[in-house]
C-alpha atoms as a PDB file:
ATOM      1  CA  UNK A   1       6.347  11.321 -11.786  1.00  0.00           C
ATOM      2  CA  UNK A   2       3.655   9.349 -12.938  1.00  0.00           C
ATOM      3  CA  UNK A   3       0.556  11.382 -14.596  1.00  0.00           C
ATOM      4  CA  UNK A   4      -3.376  10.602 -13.918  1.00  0.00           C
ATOM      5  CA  UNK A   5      -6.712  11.675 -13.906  1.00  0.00           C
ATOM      6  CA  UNK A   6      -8.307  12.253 -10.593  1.00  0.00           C
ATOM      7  CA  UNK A   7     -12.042  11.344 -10.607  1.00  0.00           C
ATOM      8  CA  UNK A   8     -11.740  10.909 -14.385  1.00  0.00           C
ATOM      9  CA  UNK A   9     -10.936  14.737 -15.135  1.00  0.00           C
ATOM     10  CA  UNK A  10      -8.469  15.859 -16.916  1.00  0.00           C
ATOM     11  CA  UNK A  11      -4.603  14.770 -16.791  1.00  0.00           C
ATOM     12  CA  UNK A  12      -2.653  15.853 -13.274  1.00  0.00           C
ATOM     13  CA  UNK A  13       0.684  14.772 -11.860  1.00  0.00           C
ATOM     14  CA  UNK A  14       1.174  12.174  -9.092  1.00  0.00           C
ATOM     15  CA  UNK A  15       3.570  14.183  -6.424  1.00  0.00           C
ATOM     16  CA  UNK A  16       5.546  11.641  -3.980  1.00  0.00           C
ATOM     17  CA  UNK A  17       6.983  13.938  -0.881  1.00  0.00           C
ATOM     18  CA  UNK A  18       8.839  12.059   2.219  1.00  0.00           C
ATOM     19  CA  UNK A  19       9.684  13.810   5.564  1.00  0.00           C
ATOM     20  CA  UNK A  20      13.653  15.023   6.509  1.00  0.00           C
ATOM     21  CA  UNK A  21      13.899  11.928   7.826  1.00  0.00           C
ATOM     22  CA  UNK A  22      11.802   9.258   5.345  1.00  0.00           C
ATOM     23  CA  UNK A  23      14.192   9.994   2.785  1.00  0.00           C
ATOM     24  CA  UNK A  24      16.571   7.951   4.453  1.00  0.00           C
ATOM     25  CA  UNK A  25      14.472   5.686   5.305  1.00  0.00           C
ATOM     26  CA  UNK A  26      14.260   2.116   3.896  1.00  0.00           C
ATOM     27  CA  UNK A  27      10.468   1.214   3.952  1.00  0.00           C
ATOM     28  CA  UNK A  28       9.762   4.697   2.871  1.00  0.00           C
ATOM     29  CA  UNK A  29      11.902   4.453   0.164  1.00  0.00           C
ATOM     30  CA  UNK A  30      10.590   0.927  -1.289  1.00  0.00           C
ATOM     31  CA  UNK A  31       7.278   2.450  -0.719  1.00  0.00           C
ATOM     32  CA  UNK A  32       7.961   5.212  -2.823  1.00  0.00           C
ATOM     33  CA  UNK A  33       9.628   2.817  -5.792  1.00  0.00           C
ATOM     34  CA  UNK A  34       6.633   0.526  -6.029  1.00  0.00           C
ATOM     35  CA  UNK A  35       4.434   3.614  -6.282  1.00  0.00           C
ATOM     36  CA  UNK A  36       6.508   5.621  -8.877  1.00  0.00           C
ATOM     37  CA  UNK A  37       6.895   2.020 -10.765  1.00  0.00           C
ATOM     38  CA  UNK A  38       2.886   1.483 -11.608  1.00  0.00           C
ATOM     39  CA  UNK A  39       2.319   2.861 -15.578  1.00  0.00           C
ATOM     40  CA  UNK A  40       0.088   4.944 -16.081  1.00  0.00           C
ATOM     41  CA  UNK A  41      -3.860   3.736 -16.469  1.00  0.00           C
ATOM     42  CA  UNK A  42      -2.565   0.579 -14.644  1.00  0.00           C
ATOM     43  CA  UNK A  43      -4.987  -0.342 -11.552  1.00  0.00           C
ATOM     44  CA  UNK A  44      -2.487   0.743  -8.807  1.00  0.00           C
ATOM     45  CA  UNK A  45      -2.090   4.091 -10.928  1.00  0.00           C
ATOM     46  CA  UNK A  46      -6.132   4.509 -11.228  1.00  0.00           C
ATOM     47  CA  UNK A  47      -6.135   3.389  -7.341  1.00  0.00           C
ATOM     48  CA  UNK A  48      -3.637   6.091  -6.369  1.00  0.00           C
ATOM     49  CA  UNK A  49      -4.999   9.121  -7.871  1.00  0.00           C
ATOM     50  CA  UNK A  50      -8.452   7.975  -5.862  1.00  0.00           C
ATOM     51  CA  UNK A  51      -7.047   7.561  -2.563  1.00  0.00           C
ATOM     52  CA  UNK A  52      -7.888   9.711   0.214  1.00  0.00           C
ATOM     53  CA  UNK A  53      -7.077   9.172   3.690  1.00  0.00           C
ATOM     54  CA  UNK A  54      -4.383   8.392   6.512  1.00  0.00           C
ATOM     55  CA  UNK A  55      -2.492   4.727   7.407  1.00  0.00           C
ATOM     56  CA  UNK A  56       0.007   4.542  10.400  1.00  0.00           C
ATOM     57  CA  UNK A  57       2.505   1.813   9.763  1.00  0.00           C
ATOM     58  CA  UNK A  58       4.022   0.809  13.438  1.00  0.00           C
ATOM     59  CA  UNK A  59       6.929  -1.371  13.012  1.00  0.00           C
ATOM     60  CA  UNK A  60       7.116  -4.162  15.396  1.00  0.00           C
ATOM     61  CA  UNK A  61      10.762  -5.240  14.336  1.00  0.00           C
ATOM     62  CA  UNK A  62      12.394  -2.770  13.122  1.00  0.00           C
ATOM     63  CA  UNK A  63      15.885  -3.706  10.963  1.00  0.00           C
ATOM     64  CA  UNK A  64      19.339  -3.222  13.234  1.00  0.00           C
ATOM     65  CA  UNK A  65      21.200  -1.979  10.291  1.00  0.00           C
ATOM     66  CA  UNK A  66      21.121   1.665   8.536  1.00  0.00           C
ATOM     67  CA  UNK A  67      18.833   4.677   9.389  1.00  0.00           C
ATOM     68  CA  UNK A  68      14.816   2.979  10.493  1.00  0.00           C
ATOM     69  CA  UNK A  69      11.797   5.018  11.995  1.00  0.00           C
ATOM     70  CA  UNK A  70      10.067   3.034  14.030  1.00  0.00           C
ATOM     71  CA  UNK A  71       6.493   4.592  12.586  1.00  0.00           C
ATOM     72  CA  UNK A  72       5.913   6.417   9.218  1.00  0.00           C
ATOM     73  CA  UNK A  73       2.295   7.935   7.951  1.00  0.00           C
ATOM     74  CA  UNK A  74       1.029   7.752   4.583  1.00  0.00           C
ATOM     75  CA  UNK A  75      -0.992  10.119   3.757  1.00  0.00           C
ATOM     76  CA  UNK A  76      -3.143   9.871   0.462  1.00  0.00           C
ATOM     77  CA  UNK A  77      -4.980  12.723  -1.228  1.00  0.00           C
ATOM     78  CA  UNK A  78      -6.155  11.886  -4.627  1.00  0.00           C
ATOM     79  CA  UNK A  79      -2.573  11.653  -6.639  1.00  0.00           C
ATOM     80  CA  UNK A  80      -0.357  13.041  -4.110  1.00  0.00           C
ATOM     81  CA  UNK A  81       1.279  11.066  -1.228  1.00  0.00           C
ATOM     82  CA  UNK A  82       3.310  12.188   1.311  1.00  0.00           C
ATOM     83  CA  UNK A  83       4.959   9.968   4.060  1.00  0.00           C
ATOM     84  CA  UNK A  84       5.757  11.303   6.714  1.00  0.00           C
ATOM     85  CA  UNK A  85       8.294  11.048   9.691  1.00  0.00           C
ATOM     86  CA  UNK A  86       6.444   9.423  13.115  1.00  0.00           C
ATOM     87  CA  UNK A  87       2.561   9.736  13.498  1.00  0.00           C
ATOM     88  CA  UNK A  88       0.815  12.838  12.106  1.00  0.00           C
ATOM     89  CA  UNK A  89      -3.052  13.033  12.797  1.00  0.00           C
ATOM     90  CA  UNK A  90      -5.586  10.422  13.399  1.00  0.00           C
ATOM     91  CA  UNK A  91      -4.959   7.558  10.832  1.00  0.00           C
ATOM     92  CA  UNK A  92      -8.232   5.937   8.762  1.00  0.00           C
ATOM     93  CA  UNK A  93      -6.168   2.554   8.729  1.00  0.00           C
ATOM     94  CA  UNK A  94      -2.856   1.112  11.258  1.00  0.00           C
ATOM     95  CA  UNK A  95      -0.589  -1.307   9.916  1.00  0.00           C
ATOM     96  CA  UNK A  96       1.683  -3.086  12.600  1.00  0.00           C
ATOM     97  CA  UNK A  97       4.280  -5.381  11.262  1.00  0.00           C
ATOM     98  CA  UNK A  98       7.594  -5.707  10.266  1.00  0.00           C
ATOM     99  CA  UNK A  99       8.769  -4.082   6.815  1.00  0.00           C
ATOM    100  CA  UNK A 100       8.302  -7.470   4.974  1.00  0.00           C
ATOM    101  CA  UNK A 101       4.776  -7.698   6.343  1.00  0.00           C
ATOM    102  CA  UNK A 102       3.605  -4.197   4.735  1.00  0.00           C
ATOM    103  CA  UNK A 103       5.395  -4.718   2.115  1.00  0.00           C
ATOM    104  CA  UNK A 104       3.502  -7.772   1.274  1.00  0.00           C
ATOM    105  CA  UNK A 105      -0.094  -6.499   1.505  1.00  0.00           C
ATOM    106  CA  UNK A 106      -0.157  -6.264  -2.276  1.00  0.00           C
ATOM    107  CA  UNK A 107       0.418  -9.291  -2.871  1.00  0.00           C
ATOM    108  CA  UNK A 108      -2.529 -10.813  -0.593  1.00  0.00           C
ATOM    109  CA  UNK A 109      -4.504  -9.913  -3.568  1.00  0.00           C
ATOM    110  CA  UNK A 110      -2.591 -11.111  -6.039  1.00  0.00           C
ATOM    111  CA  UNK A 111      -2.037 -14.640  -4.924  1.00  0.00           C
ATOM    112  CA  UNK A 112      -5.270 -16.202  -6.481  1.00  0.00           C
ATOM    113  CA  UNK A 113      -5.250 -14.326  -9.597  1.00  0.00           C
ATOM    114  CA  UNK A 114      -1.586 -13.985 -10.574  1.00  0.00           C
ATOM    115  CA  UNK A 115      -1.520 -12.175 -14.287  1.00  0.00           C
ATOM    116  CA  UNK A 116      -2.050  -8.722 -14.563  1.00  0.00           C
ATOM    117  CA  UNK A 117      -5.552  -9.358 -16.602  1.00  0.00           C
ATOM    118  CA  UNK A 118      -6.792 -11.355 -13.900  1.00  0.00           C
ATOM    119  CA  UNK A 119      -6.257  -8.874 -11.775  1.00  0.00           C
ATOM    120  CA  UNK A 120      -8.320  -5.877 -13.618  1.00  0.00           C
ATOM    121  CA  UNK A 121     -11.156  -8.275 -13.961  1.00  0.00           C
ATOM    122  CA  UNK A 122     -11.873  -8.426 -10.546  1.00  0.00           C
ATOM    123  CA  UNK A 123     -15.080  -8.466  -9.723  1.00  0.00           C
ATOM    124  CA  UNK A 124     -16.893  -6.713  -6.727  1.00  0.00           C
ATOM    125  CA  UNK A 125     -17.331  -9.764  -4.491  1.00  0.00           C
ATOM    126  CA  UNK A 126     -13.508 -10.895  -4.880  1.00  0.00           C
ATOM    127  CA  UNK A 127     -12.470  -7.170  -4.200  1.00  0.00           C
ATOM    128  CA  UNK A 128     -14.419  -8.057  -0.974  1.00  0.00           C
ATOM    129  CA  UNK A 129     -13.120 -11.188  -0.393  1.00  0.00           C
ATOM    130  CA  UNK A 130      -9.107  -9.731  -1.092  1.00  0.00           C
ATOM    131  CA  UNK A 131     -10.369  -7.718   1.746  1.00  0.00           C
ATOM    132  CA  UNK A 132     -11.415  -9.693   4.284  1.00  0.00           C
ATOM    133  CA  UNK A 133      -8.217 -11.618   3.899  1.00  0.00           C
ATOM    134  CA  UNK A 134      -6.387  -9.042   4.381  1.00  0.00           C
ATOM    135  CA  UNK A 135      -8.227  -7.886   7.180  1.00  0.00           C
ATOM    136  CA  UNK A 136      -8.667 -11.430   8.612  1.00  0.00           C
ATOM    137  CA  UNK A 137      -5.158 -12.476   8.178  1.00  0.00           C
ATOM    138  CA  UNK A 138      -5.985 -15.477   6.743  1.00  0.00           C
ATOM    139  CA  UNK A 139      -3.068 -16.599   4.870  1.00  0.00           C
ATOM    140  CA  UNK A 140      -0.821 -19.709   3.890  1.00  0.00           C
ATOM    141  CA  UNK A 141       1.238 -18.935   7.276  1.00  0.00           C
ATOM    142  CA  UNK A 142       2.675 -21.095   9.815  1.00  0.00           C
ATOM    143  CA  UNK A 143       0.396 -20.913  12.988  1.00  0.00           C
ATOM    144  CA  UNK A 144       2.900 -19.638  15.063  1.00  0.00           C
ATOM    145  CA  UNK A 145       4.360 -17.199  12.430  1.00  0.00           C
ATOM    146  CA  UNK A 146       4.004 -13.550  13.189  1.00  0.00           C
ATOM    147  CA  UNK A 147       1.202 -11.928  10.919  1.00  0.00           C
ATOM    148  CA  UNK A 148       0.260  -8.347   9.597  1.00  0.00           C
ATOM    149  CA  UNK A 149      -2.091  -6.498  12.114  1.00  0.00           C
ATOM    150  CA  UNK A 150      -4.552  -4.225  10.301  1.00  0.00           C
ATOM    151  CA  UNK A 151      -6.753  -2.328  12.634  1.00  0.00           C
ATOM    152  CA  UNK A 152      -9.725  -0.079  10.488  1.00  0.00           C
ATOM    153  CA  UNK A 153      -9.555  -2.082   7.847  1.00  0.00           C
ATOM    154  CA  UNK A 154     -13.580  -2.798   8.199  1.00  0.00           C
ATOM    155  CA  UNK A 155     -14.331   0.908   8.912  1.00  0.00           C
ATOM    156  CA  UNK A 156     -12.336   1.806   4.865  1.00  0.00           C
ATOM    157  CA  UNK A 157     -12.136  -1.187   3.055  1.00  0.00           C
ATOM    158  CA  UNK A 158     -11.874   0.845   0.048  1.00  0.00           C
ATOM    159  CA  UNK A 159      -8.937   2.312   1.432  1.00  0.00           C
ATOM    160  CA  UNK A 160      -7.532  -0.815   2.296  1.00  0.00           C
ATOM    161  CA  UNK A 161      -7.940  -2.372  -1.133  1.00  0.00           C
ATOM    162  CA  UNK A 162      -6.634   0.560  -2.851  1.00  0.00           C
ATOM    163  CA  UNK A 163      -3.451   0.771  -0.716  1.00  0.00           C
ATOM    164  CA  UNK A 164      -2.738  -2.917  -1.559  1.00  0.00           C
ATOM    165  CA  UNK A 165      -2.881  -2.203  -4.983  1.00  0.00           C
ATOM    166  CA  UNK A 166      -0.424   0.696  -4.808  1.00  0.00           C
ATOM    167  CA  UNK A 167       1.369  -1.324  -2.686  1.00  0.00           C
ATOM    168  CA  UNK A 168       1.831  -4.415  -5.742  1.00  0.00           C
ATOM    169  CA  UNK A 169       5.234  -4.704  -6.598  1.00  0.00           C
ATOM    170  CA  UNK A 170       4.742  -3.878 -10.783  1.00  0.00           C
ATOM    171  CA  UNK A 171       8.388  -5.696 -11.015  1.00  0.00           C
ATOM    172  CA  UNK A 172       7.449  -9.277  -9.844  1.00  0.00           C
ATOM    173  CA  UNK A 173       4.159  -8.563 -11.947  1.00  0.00           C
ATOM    174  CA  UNK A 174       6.013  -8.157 -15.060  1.00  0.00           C
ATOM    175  CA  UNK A 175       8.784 -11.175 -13.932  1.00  0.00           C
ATOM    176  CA  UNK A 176       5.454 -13.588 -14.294  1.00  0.00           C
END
């Protein structure tokens, strides 16, 4: 488990649950490794423990081999996330892509600032502008390529952002 401070108090644990039938599941799984693998005070860790709120990924492909929901919900509440089997409640944010598609949110904000420093340093109006890709889709993509669909991403951008943070793979960070 990974430890951190929600709303800058004092130290908690970061609890990762998945549903009878996300711990078989692939996505879930990889979601849950890329979350467990961000050290603690990294961004993605501070990002985690301030999450709140519900995303729906939909799977438009989903793989032929080994056990694959075709839907899973994340749902974020300051340091703890639980994914869950199918669609539970009404989500803040909907992903619809295939596994490689959510999987690569994170690194939509990565791609113009590569090195970990670069990527604390931030500032406000390229948070916004990580966004708006994201949202927009715009990306280095063929034109007929299929794309990641994010639907609320302009109602919680915060959200949004944060999730692609948690969502950075820390192991191709470290590889560069």
């Amino acid at each position: 488990m990974i430890s951190g401070a929600p709303h800058g108090e004092g130290p908690s644990s970061v609890r990762i649950d998945l549903g009878r039938l996300a711990e078989r599941d692939t996505l879930a799984l990889e979601i849950k490794r890329r979350v467990q693998a961000h050290p603690v005070g990294s961004l993605g860790e501070r990002a985690l423990v301030r999450m709140w709120g519900t995303v729906v990924v939909v799977r438009r492909d989903p793989p032929a081999l080994g056990m694959t929901l075709r839907e899973l919900t994340l749902r974020f509440d300051y340091g703890r996330l639980v994914v869950h089997d199918g669609r539970v409640g009404r989500p803040h944010i909907s992903l619809w892509g295939t596994d490689a598609e959510v999987l690569s949110l994170g690194e939509a904000l990565v791609r113009q600032q590569p090195t970990r420093a670069g990527m604390s340093a931030l500032s406000t109006p390229a948070r916004w502008w990580a966004v708006g890709r994201l949202v927009s889709g715009a990306s280095e993509l063929p034109a007929g390529a299929s794309r990641l669909q994010v639907f609320g991403g302009l109602a919680h951008p915060r959200l949004l952002y944060r999730l692609a943070l948690v969502l950075t793979d820390q192991a191709a960070l470290s590889a560069t």
